[in-house]
PDB file of N, CA and C in Angstrom:
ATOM      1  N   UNK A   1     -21.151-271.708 -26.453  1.00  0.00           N
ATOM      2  CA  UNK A   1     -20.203-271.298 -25.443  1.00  0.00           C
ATOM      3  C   UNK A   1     -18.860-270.915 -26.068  1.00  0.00           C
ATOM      4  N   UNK A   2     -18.496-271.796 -27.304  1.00  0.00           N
ATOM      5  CA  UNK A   2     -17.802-271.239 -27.774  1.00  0.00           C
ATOM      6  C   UNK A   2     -17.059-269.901 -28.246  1.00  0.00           C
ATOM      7  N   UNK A   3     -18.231-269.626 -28.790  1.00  0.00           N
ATOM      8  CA  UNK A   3     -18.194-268.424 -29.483  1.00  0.00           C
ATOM      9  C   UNK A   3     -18.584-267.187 -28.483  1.00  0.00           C
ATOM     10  N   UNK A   4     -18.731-267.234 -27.169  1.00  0.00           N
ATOM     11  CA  UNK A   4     -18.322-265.954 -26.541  1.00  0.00           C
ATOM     12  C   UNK A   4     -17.495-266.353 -25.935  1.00  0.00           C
ATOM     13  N   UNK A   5     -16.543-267.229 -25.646  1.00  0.00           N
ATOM     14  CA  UNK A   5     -15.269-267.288 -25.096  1.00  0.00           C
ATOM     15  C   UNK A   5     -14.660-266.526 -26.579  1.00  0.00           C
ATOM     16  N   UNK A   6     -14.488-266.602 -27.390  1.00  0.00           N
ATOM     17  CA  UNK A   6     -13.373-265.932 -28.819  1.00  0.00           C
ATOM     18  C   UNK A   6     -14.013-264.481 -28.695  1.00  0.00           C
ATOM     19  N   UNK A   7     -15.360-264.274 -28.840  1.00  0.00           N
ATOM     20  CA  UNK A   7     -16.038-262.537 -28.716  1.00  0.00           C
ATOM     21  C   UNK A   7     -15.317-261.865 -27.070  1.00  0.00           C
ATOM     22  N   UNK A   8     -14.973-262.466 -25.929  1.00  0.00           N
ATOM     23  CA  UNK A   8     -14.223-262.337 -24.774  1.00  0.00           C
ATOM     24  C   UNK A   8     -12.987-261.642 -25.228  1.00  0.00           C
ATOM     25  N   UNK A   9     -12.127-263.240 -25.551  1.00  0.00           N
ATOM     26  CA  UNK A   9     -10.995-262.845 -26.339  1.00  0.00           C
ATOM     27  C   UNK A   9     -10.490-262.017 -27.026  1.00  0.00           C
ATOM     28  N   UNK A  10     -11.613-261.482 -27.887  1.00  0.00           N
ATOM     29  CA  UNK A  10     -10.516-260.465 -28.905  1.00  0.00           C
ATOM     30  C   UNK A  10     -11.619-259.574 -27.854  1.00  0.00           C
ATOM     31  N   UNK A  11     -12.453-258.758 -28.007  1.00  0.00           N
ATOM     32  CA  UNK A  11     -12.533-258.027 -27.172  1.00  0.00           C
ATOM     33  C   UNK A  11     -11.535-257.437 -25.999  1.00  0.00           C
ATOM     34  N   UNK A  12     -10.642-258.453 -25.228  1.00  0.00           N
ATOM     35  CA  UNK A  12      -9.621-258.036 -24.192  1.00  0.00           C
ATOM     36  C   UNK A  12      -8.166-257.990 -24.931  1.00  0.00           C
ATOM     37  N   UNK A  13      -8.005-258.677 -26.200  1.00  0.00           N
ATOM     38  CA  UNK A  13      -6.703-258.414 -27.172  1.00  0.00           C
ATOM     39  C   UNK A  13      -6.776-256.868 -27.394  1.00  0.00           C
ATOM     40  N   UNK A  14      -8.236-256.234 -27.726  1.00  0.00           N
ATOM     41  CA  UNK A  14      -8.479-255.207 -28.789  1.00  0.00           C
ATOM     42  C   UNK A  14      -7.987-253.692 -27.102  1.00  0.00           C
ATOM     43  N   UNK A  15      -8.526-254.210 -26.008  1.00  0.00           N
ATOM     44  CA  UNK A  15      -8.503-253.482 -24.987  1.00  0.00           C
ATOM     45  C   UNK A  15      -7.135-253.175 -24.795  1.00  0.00           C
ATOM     46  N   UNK A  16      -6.308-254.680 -24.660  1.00  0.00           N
ATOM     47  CA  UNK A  16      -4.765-254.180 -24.435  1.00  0.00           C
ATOM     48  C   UNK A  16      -4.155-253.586 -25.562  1.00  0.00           C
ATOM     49  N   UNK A  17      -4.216-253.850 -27.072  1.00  0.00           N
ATOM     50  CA  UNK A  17      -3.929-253.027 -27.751  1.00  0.00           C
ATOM     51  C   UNK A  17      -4.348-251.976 -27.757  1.00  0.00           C
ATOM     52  N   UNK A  18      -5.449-251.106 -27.499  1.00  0.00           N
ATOM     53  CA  UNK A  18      -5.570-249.866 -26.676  1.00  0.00           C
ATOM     54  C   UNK A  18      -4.822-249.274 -26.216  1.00  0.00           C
ATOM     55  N   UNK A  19      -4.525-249.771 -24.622  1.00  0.00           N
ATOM     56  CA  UNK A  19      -3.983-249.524 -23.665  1.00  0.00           C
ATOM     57  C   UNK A  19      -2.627-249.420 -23.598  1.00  0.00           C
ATOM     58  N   UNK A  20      -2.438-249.951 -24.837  1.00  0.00           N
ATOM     59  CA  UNK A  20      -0.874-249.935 -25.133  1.00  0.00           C
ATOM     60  C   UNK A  20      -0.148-248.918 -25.708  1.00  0.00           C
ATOM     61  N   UNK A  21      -1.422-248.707 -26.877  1.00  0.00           N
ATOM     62  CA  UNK A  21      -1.324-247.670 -28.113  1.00  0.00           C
ATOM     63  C   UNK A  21      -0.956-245.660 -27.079  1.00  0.00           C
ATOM     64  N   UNK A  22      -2.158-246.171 -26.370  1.00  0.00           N
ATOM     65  CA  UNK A  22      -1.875-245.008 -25.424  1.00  0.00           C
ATOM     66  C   UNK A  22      -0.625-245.014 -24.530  1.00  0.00           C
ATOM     67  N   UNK A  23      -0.254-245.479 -23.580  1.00  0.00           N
ATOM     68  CA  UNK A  23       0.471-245.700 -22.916  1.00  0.00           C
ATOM     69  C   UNK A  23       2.274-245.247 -23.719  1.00  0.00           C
ATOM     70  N   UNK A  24       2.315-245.852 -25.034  1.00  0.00           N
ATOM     71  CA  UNK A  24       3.323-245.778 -25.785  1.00  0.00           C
ATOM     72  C   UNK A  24       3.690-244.318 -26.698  1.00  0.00           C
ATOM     73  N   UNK A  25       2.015-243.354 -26.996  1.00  0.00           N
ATOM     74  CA  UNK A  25       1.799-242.775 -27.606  1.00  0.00           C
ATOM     75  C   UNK A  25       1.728-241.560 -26.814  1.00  0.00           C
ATOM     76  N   UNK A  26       2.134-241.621 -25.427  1.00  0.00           N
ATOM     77  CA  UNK A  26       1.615-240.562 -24.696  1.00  0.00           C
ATOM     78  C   UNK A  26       3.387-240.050 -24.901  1.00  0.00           C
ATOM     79  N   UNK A  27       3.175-238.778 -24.837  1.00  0.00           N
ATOM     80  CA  UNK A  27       4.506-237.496 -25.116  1.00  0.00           C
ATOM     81  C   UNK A  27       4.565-237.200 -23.422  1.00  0.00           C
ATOM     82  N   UNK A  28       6.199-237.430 -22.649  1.00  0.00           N
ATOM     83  CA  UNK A  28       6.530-237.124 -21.116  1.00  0.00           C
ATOM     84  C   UNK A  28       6.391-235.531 -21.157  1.00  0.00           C
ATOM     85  N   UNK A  29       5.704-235.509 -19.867  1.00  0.00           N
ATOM     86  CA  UNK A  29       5.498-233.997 -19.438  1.00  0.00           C
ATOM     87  C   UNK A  29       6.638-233.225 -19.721  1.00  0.00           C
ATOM     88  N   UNK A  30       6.659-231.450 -20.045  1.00  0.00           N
ATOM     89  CA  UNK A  30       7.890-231.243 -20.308  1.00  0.00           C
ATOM     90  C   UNK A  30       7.280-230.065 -19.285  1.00  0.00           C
ATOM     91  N   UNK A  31       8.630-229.668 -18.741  1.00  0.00           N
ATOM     92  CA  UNK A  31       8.591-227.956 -17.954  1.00  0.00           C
ATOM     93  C   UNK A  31       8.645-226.922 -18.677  1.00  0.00           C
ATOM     94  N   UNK A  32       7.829-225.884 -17.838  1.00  0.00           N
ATOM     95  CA  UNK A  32       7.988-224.479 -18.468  1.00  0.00           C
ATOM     96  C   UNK A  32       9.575-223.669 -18.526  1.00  0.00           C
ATOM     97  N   UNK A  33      10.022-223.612 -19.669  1.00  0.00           N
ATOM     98  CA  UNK A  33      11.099-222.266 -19.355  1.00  0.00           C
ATOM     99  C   UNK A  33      10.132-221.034 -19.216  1.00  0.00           C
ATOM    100  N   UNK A  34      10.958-220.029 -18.170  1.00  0.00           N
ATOM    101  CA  UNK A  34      10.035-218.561 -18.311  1.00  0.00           C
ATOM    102  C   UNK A  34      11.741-217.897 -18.497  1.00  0.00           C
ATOM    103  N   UNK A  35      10.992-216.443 -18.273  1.00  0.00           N
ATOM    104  CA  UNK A  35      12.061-215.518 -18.442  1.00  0.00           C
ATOM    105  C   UNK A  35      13.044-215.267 -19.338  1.00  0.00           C
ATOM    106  N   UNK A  36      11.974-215.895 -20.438  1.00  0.00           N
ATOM    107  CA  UNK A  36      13.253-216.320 -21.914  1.00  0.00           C
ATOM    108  C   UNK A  36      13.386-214.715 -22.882  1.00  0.00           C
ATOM    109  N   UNK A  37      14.684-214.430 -23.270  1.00  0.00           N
ATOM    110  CA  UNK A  37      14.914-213.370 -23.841  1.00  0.00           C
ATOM    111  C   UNK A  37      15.327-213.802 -25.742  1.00  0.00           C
ATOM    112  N   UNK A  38      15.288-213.104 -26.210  1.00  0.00           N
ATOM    113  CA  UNK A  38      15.604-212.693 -27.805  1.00  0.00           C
ATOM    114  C   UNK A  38      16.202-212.019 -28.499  1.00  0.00           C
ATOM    115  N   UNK A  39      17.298-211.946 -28.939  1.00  0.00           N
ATOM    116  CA  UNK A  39      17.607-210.694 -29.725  1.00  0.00           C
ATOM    117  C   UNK A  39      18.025-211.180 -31.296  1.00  0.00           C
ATOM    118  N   UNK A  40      18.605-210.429 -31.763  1.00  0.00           N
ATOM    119  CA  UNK A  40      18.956-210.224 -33.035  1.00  0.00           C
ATOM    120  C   UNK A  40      19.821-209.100 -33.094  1.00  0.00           C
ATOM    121  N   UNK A  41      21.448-209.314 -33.952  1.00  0.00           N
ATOM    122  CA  UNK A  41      22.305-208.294 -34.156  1.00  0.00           C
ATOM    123  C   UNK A  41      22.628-208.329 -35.469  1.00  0.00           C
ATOM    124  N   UNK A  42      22.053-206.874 -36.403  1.00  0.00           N
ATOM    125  CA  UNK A  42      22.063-206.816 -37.641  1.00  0.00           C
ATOM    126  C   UNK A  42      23.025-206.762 -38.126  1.00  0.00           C
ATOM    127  N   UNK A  43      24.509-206.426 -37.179  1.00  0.00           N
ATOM    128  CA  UNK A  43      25.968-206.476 -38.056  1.00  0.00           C
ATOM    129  C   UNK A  43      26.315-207.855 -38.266  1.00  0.00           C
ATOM    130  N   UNK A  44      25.750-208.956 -37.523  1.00  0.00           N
ATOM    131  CA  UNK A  44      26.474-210.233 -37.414  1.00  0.00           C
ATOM    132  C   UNK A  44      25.740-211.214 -38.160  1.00  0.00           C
ATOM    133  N   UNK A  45      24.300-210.651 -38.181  1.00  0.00           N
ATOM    134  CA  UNK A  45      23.457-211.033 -38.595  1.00  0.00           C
ATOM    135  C   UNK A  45      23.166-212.158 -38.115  1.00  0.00           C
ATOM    136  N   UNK A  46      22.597-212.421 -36.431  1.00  0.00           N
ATOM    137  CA  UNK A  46      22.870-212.814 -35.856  1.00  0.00           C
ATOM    138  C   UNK A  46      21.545-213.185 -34.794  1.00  0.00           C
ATOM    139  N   UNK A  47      20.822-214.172 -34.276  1.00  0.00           N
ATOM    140  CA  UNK A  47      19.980-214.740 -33.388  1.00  0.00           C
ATOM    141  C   UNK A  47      20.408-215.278 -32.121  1.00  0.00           C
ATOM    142  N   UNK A  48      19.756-214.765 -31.192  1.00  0.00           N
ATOM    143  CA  UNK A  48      20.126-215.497 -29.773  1.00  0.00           C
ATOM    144  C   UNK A  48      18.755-215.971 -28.803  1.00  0.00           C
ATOM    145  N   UNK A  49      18.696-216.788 -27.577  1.00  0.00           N
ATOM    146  CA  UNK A  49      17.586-216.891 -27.386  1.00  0.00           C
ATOM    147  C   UNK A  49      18.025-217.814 -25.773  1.00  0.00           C
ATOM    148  N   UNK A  50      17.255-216.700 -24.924  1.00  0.00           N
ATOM    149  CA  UNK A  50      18.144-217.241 -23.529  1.00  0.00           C
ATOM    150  C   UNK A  50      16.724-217.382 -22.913  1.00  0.00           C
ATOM    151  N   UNK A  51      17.156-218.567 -21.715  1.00  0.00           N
ATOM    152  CA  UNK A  51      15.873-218.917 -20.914  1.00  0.00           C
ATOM    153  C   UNK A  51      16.384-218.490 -19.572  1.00  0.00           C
ATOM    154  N   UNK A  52      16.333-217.713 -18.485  1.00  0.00           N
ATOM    155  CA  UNK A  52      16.760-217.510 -17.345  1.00  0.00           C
ATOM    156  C   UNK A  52      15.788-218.369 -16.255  1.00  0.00           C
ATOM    157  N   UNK A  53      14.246-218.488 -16.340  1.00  0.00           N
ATOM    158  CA  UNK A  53      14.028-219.886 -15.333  1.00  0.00           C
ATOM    159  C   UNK A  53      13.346-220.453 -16.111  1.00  0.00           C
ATOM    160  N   UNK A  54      13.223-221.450 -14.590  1.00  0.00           N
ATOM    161  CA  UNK A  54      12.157-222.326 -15.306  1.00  0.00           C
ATOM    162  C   UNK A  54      13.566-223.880 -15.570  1.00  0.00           C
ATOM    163  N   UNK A  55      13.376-224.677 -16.158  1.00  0.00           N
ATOM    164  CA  UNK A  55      13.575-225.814 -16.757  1.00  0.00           C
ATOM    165  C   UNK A  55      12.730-226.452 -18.417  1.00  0.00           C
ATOM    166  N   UNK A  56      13.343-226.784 -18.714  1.00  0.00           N
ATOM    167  CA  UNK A  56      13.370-227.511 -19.889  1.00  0.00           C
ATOM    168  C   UNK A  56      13.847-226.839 -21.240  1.00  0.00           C
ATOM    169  N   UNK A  57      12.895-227.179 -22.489  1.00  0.00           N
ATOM    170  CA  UNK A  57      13.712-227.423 -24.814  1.00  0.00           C
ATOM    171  C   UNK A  57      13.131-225.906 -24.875  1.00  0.00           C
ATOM    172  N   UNK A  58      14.013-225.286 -25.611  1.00  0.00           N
ATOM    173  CA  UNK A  58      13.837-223.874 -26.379  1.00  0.00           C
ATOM    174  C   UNK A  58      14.896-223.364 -27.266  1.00  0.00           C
ATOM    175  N   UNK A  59      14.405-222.995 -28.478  1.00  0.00           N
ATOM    176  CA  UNK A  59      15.041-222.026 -29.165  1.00  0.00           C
ATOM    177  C   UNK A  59      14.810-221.313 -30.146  1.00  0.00           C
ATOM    178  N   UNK A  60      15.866-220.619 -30.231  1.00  0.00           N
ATOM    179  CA  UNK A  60      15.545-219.487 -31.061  1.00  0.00           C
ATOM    180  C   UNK A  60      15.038-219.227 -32.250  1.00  0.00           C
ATOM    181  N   UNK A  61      13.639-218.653 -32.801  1.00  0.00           N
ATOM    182  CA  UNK A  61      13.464-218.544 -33.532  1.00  0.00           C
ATOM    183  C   UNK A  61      13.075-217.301 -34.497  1.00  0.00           C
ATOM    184  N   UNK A  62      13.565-217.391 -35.908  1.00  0.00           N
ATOM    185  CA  UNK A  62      13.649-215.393 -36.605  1.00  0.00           C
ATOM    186  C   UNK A  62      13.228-215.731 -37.927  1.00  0.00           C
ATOM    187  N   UNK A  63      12.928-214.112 -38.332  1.00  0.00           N
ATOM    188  CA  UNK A  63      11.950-214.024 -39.822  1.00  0.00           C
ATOM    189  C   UNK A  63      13.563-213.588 -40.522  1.00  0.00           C
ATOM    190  N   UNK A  64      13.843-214.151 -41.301  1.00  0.00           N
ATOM    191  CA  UNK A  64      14.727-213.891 -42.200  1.00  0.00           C
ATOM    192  C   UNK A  64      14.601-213.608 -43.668  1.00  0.00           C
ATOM    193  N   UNK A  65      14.878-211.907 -43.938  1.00  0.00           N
ATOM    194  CA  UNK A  65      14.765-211.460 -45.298  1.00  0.00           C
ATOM    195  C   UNK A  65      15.923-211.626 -46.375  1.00  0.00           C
ATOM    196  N   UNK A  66      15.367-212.337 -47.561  1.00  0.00           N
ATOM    197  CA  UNK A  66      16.015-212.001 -48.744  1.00  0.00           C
ATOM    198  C   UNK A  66      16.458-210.586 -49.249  1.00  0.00           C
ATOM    199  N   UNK A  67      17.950-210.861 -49.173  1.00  0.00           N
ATOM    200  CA  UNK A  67      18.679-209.650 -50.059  1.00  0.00           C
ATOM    201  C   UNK A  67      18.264-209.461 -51.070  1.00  0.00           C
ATOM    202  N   UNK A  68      17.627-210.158 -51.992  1.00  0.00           N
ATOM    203  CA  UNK A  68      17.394-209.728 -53.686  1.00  0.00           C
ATOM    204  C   UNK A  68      16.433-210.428 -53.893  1.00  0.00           C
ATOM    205  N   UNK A  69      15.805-211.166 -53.268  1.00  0.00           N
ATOM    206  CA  UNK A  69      14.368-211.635 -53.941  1.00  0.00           C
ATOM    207  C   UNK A  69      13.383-211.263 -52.556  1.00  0.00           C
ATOM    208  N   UNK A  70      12.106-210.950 -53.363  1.00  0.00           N
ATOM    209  CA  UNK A  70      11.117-210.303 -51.986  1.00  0.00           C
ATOM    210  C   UNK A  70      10.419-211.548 -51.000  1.00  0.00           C
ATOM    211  N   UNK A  71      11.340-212.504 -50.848  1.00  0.00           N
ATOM    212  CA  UNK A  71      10.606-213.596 -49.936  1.00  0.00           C
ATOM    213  C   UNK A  71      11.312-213.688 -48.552  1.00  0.00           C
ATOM    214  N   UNK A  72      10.462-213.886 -47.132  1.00  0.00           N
ATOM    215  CA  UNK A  72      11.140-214.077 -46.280  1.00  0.00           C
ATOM    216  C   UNK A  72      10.789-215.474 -45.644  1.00  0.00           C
ATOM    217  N   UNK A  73      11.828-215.789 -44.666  1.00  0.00           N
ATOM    218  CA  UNK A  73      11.626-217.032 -44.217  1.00  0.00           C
ATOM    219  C   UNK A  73      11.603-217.330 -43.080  1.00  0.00           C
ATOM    220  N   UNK A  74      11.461-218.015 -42.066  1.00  0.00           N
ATOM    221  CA  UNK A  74      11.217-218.737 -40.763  1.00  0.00           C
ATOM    222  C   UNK A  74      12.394-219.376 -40.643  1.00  0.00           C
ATOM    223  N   UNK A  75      13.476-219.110 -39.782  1.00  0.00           N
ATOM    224  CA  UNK A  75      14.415-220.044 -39.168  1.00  0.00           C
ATOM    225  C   UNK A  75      14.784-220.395 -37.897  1.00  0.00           C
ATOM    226  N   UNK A  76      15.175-221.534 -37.671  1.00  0.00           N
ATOM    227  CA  UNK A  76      15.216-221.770 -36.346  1.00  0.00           C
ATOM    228  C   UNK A  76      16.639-222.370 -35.936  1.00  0.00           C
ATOM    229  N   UNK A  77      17.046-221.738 -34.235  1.00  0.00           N
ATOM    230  CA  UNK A  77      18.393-222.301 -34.082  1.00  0.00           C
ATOM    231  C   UNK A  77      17.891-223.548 -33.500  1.00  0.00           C
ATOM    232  N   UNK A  78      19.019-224.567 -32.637  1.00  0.00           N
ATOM    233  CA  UNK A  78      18.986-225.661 -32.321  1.00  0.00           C
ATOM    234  C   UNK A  78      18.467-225.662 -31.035  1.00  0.00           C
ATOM    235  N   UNK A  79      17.805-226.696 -30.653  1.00  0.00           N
ATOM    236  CA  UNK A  79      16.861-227.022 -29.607  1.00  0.00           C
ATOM    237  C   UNK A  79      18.466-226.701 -28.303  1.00  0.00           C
ATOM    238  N   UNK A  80      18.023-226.481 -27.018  1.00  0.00           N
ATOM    239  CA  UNK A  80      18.680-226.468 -25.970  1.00  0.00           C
ATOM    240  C   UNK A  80      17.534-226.583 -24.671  1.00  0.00           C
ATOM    241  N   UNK A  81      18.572-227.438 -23.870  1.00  0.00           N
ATOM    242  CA  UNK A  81      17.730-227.396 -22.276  1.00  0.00           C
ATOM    243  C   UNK A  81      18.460-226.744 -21.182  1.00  0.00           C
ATOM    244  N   UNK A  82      17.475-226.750 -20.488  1.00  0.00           N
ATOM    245  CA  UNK A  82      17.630-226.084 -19.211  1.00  0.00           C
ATOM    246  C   UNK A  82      17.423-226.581 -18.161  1.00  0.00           C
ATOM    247  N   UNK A  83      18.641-226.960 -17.464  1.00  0.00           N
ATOM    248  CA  UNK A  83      18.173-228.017 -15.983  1.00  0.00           C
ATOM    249  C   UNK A  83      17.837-226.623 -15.130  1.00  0.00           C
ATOM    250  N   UNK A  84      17.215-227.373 -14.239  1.00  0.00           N
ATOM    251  CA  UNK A  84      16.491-226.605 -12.495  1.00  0.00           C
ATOM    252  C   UNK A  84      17.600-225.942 -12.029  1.00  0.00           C
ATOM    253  N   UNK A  85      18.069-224.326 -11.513  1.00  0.00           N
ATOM    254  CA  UNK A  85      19.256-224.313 -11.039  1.00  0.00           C
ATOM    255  C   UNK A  85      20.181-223.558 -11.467  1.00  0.00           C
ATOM    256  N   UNK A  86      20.077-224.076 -12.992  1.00  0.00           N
ATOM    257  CA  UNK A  86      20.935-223.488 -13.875  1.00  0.00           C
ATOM    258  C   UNK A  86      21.413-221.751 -13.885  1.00  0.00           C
ATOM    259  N   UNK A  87      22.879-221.861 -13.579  1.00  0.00           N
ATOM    260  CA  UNK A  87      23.374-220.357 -13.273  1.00  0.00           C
ATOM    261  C   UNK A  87      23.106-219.550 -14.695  1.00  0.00           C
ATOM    262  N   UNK A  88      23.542-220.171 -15.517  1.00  0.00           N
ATOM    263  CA  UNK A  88      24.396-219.697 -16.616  1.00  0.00           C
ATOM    264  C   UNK A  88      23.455-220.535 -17.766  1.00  0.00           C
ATOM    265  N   UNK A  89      22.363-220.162 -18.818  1.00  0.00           N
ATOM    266  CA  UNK A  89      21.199-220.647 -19.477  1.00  0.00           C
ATOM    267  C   UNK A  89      21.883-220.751 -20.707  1.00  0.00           C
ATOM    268  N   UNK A  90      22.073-221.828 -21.208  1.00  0.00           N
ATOM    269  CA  UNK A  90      22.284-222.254 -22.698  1.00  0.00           C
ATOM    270  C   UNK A  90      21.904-221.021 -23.731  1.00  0.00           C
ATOM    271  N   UNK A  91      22.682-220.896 -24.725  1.00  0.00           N
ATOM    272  CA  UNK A  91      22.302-220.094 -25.858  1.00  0.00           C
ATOM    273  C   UNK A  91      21.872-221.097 -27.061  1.00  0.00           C
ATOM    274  N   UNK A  92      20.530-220.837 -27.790  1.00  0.00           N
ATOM    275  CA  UNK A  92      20.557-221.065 -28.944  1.00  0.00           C
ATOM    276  C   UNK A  92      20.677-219.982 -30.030  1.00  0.00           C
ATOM    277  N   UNK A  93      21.222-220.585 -31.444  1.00  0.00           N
ATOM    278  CA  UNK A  93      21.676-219.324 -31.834  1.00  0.00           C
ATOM    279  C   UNK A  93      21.422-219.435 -33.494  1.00  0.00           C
ATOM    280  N   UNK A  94      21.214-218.621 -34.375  1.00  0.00           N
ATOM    281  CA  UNK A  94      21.289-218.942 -35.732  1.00  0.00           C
ATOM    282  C   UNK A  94      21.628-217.779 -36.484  1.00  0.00           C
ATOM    283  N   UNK A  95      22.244-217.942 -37.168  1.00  0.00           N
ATOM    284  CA  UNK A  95      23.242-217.130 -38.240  1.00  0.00           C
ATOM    285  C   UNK A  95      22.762-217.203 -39.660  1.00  0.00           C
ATOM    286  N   UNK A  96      22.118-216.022 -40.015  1.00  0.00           N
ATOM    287  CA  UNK A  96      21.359-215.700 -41.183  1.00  0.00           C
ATOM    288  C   UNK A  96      22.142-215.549 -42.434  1.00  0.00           C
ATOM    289  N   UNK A  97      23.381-215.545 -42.249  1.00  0.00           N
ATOM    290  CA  UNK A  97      24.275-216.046 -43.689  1.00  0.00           C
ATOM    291  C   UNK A  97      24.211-217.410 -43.793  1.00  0.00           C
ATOM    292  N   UNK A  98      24.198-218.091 -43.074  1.00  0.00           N
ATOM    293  CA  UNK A  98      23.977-219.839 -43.673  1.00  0.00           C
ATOM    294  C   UNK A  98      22.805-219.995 -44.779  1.00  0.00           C
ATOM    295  N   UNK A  99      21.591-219.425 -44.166  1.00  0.00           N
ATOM    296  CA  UNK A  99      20.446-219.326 -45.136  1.00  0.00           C
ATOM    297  C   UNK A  99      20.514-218.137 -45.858  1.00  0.00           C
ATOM    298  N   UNK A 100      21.406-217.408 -46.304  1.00  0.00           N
ATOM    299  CA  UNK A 100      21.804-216.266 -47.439  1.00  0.00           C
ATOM    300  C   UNK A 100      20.423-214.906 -47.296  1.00  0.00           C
ATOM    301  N   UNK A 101      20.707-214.996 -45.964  1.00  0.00           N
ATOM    302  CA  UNK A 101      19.277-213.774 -45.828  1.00  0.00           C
ATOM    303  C   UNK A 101      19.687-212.534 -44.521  1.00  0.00           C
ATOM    304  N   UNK A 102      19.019-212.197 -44.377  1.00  0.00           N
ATOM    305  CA  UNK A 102      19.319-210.718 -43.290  1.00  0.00           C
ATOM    306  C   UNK A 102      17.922-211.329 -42.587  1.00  0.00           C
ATOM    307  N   UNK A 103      18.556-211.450 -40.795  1.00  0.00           N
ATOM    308  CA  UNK A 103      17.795-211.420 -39.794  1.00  0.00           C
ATOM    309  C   UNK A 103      17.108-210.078 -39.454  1.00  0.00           C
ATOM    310  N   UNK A 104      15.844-210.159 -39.353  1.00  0.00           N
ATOM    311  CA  UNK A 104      14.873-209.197 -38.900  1.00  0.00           C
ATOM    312  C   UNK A 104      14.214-209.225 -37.871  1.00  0.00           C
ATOM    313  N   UNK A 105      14.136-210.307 -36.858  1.00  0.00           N
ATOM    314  CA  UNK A 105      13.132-210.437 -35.881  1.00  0.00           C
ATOM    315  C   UNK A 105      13.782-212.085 -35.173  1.00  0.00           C
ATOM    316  N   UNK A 106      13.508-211.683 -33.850  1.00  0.00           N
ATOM    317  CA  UNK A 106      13.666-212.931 -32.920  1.00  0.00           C
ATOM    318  C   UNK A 106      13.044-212.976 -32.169  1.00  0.00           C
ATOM    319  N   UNK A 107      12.247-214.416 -32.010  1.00  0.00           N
ATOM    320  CA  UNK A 107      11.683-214.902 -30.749  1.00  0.00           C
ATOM    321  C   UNK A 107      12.207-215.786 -30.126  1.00  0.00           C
ATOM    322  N   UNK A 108      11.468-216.305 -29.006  1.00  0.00           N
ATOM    323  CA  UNK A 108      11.935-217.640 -28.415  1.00  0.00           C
ATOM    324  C   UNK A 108      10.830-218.781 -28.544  1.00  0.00           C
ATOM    325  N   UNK A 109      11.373-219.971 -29.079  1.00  0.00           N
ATOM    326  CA  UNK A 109      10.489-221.010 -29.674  1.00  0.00           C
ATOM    327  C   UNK A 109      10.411-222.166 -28.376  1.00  0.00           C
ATOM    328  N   UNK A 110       9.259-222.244 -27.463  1.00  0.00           N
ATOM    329  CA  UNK A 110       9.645-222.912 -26.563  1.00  0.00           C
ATOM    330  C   UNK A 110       7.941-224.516 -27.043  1.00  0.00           C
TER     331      UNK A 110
END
């Protein structure tokens, strides 16, 4: 009798550690932004990245070319949200002289 009261036991330890693992491990729903725009301005050298609806995290992201060596790179501006409502949509933004390169392309990284 013993010994399936302890096989019980950890059996329902092993369940709540489960249940926990999940519960703790689960990522909160996030909302769609839509209507998100992109650009890039080659004098400023320059990334932008606007969400007009929708709610919630996005930003901007661009292929950035090397002036003198033939490699390009992936950069990204800083995360921004978007509440429900919102008149006026956060800019994210990144500036291709920090990383010593010429912006070529923008998306929006949602």
């Amino acid at each position: 009798m013993r010994r399936i009261t302890k096989v019980a036991v950890q059996g329902v330890v092993a369940s709540v550690g489960l249940t926990t693992c999940l519960v703790v491990g689960a990522s909160p729903a996030q909302a769609a932004v839509y209507d998100c725009k992109a650009s890039f301005n080659g004098e400023d050298n320059m990334a932008v990245a606007h969400c007009y609806g929708g709610f919630g995290r996005y930003r901007v992201k661009s292929k950035c070319d090397s002036p003198t060596y033939p490699y390009s790179i992936t950069i990204y501006g800083p995360w921004v949200s978007r509440s429900s409502g919102q008149s006026h949509p956060p800019a994210s933004l990144v500036d291709g002289d920090r990383y010593n390169c010429h912006i070529t392309s923008a998306s929006t990284f949602v």
